[in-house]
Protein backbone atom coordinates (compact mmCIF):
# COMPACT_ATOMS: atom_id res chain seq x y z
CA UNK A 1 -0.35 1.68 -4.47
CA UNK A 2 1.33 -0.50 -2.26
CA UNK A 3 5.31 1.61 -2.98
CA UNK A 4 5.09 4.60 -4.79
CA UNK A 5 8.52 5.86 -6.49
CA UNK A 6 9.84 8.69 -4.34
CA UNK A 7 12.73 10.36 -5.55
CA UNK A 8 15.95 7.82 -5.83
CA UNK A 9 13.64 5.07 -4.21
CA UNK A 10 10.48 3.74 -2.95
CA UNK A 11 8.26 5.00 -0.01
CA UNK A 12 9.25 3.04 3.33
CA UNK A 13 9.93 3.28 6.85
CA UNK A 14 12.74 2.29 8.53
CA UNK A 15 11.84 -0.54 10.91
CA UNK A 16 14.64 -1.47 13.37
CA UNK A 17 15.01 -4.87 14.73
CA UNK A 18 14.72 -5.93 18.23
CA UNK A 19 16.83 -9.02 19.33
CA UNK A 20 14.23 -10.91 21.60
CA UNK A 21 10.58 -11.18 21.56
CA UNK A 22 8.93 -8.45 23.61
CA UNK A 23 6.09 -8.69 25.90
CA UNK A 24 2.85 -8.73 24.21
CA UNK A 25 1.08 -5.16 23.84
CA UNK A 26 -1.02 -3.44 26.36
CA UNK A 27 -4.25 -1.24 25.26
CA UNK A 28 -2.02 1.80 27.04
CA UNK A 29 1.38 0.75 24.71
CA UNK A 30 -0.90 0.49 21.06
CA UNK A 31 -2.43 4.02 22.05
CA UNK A 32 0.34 5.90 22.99
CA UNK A 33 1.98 4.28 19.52
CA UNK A 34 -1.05 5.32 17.72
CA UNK A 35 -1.32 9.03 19.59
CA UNK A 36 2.67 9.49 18.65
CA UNK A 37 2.05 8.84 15.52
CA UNK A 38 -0.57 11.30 15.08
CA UNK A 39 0.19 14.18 17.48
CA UNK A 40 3.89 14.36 17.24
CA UNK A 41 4.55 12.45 14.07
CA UNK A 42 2.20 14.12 12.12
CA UNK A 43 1.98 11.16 9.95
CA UNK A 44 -2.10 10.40 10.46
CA UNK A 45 -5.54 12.01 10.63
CA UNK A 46 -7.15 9.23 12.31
CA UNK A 47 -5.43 5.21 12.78
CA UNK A 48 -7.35 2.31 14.12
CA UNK A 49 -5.43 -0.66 14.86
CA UNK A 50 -6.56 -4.24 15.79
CA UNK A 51 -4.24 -6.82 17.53
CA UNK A 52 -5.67 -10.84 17.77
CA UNK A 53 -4.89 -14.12 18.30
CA UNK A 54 -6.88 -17.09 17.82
CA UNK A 55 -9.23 -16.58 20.66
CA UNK A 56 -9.42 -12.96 21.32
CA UNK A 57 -8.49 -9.66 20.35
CA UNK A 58 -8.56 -6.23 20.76
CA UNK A 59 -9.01 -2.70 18.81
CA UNK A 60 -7.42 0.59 19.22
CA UNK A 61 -8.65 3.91 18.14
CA UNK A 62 -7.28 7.27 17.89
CA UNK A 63 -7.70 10.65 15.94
CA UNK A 64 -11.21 12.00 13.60
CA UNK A 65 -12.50 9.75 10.97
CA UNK A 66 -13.84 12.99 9.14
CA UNK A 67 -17.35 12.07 8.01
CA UNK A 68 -19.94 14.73 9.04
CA UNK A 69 -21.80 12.31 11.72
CA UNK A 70 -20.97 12.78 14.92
CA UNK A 71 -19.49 8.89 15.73
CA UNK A 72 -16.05 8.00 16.93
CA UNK A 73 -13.79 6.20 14.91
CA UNK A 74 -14.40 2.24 16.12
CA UNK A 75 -13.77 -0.94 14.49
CA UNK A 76 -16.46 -0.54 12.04
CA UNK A 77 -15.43 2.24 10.31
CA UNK A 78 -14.86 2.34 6.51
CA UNK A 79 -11.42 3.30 5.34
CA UNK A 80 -10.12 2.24 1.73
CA UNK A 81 -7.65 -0.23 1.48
CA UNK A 82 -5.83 -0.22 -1.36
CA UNK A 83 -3.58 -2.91 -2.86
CA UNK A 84 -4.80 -5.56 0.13
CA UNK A 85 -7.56 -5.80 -2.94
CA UNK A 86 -4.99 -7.75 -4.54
CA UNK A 87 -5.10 -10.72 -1.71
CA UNK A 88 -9.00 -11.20 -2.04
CA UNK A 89 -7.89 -11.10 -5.98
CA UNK A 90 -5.92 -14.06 -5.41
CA UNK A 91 -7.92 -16.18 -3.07
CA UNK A 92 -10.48 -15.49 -5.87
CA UNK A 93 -8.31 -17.25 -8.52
CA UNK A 94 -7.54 -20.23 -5.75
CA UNK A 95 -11.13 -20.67 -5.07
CA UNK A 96 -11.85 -20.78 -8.89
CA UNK A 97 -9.03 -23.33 -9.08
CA UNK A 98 -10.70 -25.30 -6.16
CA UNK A 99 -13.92 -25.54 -8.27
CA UNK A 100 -12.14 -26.25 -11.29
CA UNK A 101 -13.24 -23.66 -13.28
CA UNK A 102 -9.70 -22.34 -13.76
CA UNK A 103 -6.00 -23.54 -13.66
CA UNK A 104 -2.90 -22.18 -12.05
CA UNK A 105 -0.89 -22.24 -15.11
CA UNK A 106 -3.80 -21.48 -17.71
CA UNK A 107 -2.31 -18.75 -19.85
CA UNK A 108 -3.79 -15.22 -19.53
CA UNK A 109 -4.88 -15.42 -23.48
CA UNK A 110 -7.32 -18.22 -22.73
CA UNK A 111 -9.49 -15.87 -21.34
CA UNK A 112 -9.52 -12.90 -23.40
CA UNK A 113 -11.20 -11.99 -26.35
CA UNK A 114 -9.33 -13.06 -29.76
CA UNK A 115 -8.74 -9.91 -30.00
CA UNK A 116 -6.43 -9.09 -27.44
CA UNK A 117 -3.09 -9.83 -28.00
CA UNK A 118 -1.00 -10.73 -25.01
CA UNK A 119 2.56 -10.20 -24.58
CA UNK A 120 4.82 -13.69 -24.19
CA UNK A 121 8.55 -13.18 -24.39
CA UNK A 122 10.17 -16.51 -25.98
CA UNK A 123 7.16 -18.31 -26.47
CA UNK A 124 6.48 -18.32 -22.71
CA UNK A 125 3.01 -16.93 -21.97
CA UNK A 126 1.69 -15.22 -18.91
CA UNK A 127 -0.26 -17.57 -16.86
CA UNK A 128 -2.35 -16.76 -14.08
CA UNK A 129 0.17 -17.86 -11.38
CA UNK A 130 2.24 -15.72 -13.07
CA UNK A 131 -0.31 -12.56 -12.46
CA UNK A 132 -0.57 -13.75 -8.90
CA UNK A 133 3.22 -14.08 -7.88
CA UNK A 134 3.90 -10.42 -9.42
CA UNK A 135 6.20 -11.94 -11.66
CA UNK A 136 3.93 -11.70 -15.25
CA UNK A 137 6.79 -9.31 -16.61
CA UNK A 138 3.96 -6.67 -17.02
CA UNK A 139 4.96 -3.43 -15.66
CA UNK A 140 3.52 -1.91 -12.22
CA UNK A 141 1.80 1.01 -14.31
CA UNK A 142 0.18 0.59 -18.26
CA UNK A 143 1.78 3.68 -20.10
CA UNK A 144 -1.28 4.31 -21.41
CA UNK A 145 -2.95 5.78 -18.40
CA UNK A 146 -2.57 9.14 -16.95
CA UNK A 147 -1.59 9.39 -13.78
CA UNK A 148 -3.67 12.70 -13.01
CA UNK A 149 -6.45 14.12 -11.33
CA UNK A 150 -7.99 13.08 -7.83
CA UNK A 151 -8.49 9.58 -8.83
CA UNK A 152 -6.50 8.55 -11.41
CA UNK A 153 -7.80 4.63 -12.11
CA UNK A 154 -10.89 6.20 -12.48
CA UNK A 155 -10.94 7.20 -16.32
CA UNK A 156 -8.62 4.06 -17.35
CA UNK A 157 -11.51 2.17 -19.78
CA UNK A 158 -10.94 -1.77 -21.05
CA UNK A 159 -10.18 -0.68 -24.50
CA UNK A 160 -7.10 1.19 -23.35
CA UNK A 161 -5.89 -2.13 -21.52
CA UNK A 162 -6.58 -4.73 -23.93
CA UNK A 163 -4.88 -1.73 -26.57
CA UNK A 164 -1.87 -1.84 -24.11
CA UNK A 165 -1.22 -5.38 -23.85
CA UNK A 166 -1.71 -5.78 -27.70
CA UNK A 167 1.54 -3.56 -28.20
CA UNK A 168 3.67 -4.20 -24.91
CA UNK A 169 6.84 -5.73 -25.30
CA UNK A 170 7.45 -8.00 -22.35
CA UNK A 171 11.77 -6.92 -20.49
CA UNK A 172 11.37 -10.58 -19.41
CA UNK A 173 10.31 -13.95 -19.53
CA UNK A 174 6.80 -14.30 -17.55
CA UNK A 175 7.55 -16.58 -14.31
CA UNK A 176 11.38 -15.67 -13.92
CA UNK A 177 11.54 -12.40 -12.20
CA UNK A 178 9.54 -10.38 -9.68
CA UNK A 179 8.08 -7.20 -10.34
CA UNK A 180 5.45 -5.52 -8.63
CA UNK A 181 2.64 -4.76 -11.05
CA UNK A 182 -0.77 -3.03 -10.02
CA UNK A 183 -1.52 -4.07 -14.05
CA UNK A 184 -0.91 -7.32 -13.35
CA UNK A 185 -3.88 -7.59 -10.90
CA UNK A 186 -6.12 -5.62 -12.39
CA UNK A 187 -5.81 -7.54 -15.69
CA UNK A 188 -6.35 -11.00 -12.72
CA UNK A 189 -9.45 -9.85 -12.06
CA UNK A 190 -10.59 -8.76 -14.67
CA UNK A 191 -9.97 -12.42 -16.45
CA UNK A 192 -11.59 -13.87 -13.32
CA UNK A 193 -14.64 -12.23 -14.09
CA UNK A 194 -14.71 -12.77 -17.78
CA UNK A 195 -14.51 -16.28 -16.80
CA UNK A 196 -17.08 -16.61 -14.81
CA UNK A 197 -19.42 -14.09 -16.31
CA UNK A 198 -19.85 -11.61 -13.72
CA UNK A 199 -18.58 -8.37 -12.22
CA UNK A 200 -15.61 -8.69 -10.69
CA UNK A 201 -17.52 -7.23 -7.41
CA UNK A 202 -20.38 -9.44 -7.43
CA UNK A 203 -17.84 -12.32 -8.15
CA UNK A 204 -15.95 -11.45 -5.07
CA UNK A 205 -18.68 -10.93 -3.03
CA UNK A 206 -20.13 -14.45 -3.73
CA UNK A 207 -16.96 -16.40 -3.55
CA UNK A 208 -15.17 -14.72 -1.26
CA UNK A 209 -16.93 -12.11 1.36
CA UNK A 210 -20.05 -14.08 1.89
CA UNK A 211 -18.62 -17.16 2.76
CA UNK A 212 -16.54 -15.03 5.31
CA UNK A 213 -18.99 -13.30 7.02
CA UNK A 214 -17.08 -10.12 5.28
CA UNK A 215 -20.33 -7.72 5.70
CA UNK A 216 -18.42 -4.11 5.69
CA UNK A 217 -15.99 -5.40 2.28
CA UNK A 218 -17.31 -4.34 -1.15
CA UNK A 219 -16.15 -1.67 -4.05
CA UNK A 220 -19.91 0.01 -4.09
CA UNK A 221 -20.72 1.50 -0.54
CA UNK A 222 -23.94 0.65 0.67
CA UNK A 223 -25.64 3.00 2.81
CA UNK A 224 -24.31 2.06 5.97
CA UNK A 225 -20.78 1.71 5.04
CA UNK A 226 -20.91 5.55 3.42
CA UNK A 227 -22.67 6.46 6.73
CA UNK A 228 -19.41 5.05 8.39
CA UNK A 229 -16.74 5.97 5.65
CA UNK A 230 -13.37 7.81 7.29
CA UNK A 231 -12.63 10.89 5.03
CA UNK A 232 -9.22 10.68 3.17
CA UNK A 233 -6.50 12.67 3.80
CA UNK A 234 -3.25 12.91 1.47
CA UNK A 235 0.47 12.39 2.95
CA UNK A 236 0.74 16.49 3.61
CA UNK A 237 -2.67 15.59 5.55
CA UNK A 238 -4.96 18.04 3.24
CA UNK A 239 -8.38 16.69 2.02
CA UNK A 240 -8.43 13.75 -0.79
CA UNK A 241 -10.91 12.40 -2.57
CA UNK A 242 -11.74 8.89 -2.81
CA UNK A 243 -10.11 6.66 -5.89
CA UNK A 244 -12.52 4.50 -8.36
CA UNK A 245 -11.27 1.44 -9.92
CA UNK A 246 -13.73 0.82 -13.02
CA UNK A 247 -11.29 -1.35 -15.05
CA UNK A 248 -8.49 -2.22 -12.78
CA UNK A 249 -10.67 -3.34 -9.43
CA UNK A 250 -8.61 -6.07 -8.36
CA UNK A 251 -5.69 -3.78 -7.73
CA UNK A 252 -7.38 -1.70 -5.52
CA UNK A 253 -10.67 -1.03 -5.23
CA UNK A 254 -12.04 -2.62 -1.98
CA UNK A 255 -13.02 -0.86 1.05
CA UNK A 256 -13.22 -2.68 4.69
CA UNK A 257 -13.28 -1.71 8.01
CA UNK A 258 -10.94 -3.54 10.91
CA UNK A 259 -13.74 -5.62 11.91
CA UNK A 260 -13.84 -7.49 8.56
CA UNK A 261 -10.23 -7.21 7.89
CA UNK A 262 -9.36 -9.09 11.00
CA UNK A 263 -12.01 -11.64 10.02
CA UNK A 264 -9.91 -11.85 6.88
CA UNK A 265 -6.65 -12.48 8.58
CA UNK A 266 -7.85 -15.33 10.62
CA UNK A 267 -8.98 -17.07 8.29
CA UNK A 268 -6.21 -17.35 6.51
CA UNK A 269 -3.86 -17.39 9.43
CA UNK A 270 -6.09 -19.84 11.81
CA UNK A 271 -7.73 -21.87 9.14
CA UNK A 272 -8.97 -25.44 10.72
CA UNK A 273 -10.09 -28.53 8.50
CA UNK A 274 -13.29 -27.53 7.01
CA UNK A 275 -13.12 -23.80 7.73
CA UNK A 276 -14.69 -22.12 4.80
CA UNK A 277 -12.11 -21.33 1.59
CA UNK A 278 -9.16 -23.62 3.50
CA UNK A 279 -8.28 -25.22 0.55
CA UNK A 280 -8.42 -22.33 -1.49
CA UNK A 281 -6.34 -20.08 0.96
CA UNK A 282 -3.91 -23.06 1.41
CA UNK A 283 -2.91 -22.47 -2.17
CA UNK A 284 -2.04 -18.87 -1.21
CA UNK A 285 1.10 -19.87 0.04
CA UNK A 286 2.15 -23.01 -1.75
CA UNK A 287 3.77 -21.10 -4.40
CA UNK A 288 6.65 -18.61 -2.92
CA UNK A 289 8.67 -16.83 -5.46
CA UNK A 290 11.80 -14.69 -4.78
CA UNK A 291 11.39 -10.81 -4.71
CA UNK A 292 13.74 -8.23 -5.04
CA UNK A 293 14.98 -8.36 -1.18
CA UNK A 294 16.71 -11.60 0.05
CA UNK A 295 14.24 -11.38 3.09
CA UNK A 296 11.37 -11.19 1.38
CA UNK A 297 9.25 -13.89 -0.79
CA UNK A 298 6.27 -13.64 -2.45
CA UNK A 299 2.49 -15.73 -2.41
CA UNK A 300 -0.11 -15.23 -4.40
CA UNK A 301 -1.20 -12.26 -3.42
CA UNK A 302 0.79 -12.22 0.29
CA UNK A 303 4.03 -11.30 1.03
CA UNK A 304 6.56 -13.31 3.48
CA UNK A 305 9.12 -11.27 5.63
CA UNK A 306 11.80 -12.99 7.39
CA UNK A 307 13.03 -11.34 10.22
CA UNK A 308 13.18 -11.51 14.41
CA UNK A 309 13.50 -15.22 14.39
CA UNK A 310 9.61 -15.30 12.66
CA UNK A 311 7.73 -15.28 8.99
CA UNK A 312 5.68 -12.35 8.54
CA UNK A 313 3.14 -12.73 6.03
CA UNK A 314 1.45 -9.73 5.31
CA UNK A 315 0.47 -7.22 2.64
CA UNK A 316 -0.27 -3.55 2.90
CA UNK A 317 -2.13 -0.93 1.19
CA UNK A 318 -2.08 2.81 -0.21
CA UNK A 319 -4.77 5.07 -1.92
CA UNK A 320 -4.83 9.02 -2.17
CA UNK A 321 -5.95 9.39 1.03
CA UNK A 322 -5.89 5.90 3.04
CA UNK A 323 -2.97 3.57 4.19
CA UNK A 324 -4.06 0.00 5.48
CA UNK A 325 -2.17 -2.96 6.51
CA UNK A 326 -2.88 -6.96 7.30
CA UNK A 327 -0.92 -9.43 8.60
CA UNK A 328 0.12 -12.47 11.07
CA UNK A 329 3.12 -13.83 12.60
CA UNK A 330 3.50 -17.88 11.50
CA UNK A 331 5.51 -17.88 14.28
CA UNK A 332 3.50 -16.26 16.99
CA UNK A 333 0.19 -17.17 15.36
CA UNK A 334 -0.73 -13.25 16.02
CA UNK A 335 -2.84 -10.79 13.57
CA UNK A 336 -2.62 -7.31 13.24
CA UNK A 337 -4.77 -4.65 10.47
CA UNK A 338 -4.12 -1.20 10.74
CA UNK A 339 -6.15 0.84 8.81
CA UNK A 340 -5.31 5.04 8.23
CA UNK A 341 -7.41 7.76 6.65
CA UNK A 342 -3.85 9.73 5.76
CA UNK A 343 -1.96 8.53 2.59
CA UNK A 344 1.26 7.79 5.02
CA UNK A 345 2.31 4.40 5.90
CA UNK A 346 1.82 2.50 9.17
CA UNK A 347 3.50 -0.89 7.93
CA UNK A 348 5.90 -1.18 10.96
CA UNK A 349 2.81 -0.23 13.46
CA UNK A 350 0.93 -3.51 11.88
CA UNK A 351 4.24 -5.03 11.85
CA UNK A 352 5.30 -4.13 15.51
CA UNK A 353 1.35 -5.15 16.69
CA UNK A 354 1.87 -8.87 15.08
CA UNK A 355 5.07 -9.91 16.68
CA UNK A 356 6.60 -6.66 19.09
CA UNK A 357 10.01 -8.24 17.93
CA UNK A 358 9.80 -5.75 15.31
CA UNK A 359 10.23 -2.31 16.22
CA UNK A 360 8.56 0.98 15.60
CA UNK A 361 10.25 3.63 13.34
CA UNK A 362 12.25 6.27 15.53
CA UNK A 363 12.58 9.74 14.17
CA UNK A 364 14.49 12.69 14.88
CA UNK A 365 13.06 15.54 17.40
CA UNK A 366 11.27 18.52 15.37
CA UNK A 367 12.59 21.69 16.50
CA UNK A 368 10.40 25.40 15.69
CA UNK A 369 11.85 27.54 12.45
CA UNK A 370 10.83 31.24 11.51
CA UNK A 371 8.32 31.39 9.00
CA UNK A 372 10.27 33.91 7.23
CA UNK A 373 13.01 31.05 7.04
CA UNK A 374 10.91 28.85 5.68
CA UNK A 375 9.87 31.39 2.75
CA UNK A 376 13.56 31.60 1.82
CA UNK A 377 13.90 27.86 0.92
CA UNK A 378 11.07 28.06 -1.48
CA UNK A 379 11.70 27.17 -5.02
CA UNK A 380 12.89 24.81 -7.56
CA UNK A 381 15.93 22.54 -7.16
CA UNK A 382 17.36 20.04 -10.25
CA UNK A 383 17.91 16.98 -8.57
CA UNK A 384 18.51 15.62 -12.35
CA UNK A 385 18.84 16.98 -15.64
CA UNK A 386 14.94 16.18 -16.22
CA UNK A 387 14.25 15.76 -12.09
CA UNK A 388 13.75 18.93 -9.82
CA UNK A 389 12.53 18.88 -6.17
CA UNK A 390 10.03 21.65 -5.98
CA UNK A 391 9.95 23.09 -1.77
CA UNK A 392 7.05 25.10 -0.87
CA UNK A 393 6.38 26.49 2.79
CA UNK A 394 2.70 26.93 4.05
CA UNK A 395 1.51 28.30 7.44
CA UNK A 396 4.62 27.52 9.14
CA UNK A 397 5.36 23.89 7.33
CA UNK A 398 7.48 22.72 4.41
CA UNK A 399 6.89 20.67 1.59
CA UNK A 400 8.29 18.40 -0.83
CA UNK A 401 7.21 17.39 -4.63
CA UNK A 402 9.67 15.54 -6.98
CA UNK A 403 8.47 15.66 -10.45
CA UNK A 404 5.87 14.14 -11.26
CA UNK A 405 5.35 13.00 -7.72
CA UNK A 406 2.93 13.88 -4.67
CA UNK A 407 3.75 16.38 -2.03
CA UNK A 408 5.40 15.45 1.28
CA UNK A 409 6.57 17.32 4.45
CA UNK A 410 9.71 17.99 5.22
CA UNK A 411 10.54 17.90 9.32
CA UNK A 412 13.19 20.48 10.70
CA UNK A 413 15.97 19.10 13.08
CA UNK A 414 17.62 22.33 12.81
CA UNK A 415 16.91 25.57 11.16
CA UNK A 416 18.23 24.35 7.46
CA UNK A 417 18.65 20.62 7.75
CA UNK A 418 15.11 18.99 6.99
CA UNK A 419 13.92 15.09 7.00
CA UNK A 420 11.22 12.97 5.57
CA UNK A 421 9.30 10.60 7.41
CA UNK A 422 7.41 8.67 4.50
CA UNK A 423 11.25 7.76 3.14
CA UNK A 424 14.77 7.75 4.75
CA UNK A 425 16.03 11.33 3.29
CA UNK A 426 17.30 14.11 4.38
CA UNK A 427 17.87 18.00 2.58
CA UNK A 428 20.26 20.83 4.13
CA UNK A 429 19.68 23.98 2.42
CA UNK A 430 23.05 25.84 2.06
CA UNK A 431 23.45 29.73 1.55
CA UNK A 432 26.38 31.31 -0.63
CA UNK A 433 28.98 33.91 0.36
CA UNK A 434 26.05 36.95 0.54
CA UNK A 435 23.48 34.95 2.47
CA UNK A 436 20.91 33.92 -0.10
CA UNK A 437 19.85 30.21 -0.58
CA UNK A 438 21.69 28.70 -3.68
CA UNK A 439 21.32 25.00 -2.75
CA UNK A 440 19.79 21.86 -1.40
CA UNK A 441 22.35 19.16 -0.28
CA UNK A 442 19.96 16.05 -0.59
CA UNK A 443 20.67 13.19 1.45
CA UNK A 444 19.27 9.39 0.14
CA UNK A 445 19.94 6.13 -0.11
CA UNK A 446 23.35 6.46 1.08
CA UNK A 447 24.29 9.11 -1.50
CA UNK A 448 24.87 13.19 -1.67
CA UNK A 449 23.62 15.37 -4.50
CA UNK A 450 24.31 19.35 -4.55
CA UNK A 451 20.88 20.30 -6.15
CA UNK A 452 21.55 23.69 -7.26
CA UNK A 453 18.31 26.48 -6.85
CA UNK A 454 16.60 27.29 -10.19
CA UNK A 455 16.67 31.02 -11.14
């Protein structure tokens, strides 16, 4: 979801920073950005972007959605997207506070069964605002759930969660520090729709998607949107299956297509007096909380980057085999959604397409390596005492898995020096005095580690 650990950090691109404003985007620029991307990149399977403002816009398509019909990838079709779930999650909780059926600062408990015990940390409780800022003190993961198998939300039941929270210790008060939590979501909607006595799909749809015009948005597919569903693809690009959120839904479990999305995004980001939900999105952004990164605050739900002389709010999204982002420029008062059926993230595309201040990741030129040298770096590498970076080659590519982790590709710049484009790292493989690979010199987050070759 949203960051997945990778190695010594988090998955990210770098997104370098362009002084002044540039000209708005042509159809020709967002394609070629898109084609890169795909072609030489080697980051996508199929992207469609959408650029707006609040009287027009425009969609860009490029690559194979995947499904067996024979129909281009277009602005309708169906991609998952991931942790934007937890944005319609917290315009949920806004519109339920608009009604008055629930409170900001109810705590969590109030809505449980009396069974459930939830965790508080001196005598603070969790409150809903509290689920909604990412700053609850739950953990992003339960511990309780295994992280295996093609979908791995799928088997995670509500007696494991209400068994987890009933015997988690809290690290910190609730309210007082950020941490991103797809728990902490899941557990939102989940109280959203014991309060109001429904699934939380049906809930959603009601509240939220009807009154948006949001036709293309649910969990369940209906016949047309499976007609129109992109097939996944993980980061190496290889077939993935689609993920199921039977417990934890308003982490993750919505699918869209860029048609509704950018519906979405205006109405939050164009929202005129009387506009269905405006006083329910208004409350997304009263609240902002501090994060982790001194340019970057937190909603409910949204996040706000500062950067380029603008405030970005936006939120993005990552499943097994789709990568989506939404957002607008405050500044600017331009929307973006880009929307991938490859596990690889397009963050600074969605951010480059709402204000072209921000610029598009650069990497290195990829230059052509024997096979046969690729065989010879296979093998295991301790990164760690209880960390190892296992490197696999395959029909003239090379791969990546840290333990525990997915697989990436590695890129060559040079026959033995290899980067990443899902994370700022780099590996050299070095030989010893008769020729035979003995190490990988790993290069991240501004620090070297000799990784010595397992036997």
């Amino acid at each position: 979801m949203r960051r997945r650990e990778l190695f010594l950090g988090a998955i990210s691109t770098v997104i370098a920073a362009i002084p002044a404003r540039a000209e708005p985007l042509s159809d020709a620029d967002v394609l070629a950005i898109l084609k890169d991307r795909i072609d030489d990149a080697r980051q996508g399977v199929g992207l469609v972007a959408c650029w707006f403002d609040s009287g027009r816009h425009r969609i860009a398509a490029y690559g194979q959605p995947g499904y067996p019909k024979d129909r281009a990838l277009d602005g309708d079709t169906v991609f998952e997207i991931g942790s934007i779930t937890k944005v319609f999650t917290a315009l949920l909780l806004t519109e339920m506070v608009t009604r008055g059926e629930v409170a900001l600062d109810d705590p969590v408990a109030k809505y449980l069964p009396a069974s459930v015990t939830v965790p508080s940390r001196n005598g603070r409780q969790i409150t809903l605002l509290d689920l909604a800022t990412y700053t609850s003190g739950l953990p992003r993961m339960p511990d309780n759930m295994l992280l295996e198998g093609v979908s791995p939300f799928a088997t995670y039941t509500t007696d494991r969660l209400y068994a987890f929270l009933s015997t988690h210790a809290l690290r910190f008060e609730p309210g007082t520090r950020y941490e991103y939590s797809n728990l902490g979501f899941g557990l939102l909607g989940d109280v959203l729709a014991l309060r109001a006595g429904v699934s939380y799909e049906d809930l959603l749809v009601a509240r939220v998607c009807t009154p948006l015009g949001l036709n293309d948005t649910r969990i369940t597919l209906t016949d047309s949107m499976r007609q129109r569903l992109a097939l996944g693809h993980a980061s190496t690009l290889s077939p993935a299956a689609n993920w199921d959120f039977p417990t934890l839904a308003g982490t993750g479990a919505l699918r869209s297509t860029a048609n509704d999305m950018m519906k979405f995004v205006r109405a939050t980001c164009f929202a005129e007096a009387g506009a269905p939900l405006g006083p329910a999105i208004e409350l997304l952004l009263k609240t902002r909380r501090p994060t982790n990164a001194a340019d970057t605050k937190v909603g409910l739900g949204w996040f706000l980057l500062t950067g380029n002389d603008d405030v970005v709010v936006s939120k993005d999204g990552m499943t097994g085999g789709y990568a989506a982002f939404a957002g607008y420029s405050t500044r600017l008062k331009c929307g973006a959604v880009v929307l991938s059926n490859a596990a690889n993230s397009m963050n600074d595309i969605g951010l480059h397409l709402a204000n072209p201040a921000f610029g598009i990741a650069q990497y290195p030129p990829v230059v052509d390596v024997d096979p046969t040298v690729l065989a010879s770096y296979e093998g295991v590498y301790r990164l760690a005492p209880k960390f190892t970076l296992t490197i696999r080659a395959s029909a003239g590519r090379l791969f990546v898995r840290g333990t525990g982790q997915p697989e990436f590709e590695l890129f060559p710049e040079s026959d033995n020096r290899f980067f990443m484009r899902v994370v700022d790292a780099q590996g050299t493989f070095l030989r010893n005095k008769d020729g035979a690979v003995d190490r990988l010199l790993w290069h991240q987050g501004g620090r070297y580690r000799y990784c010595p070759r397992e036997p």
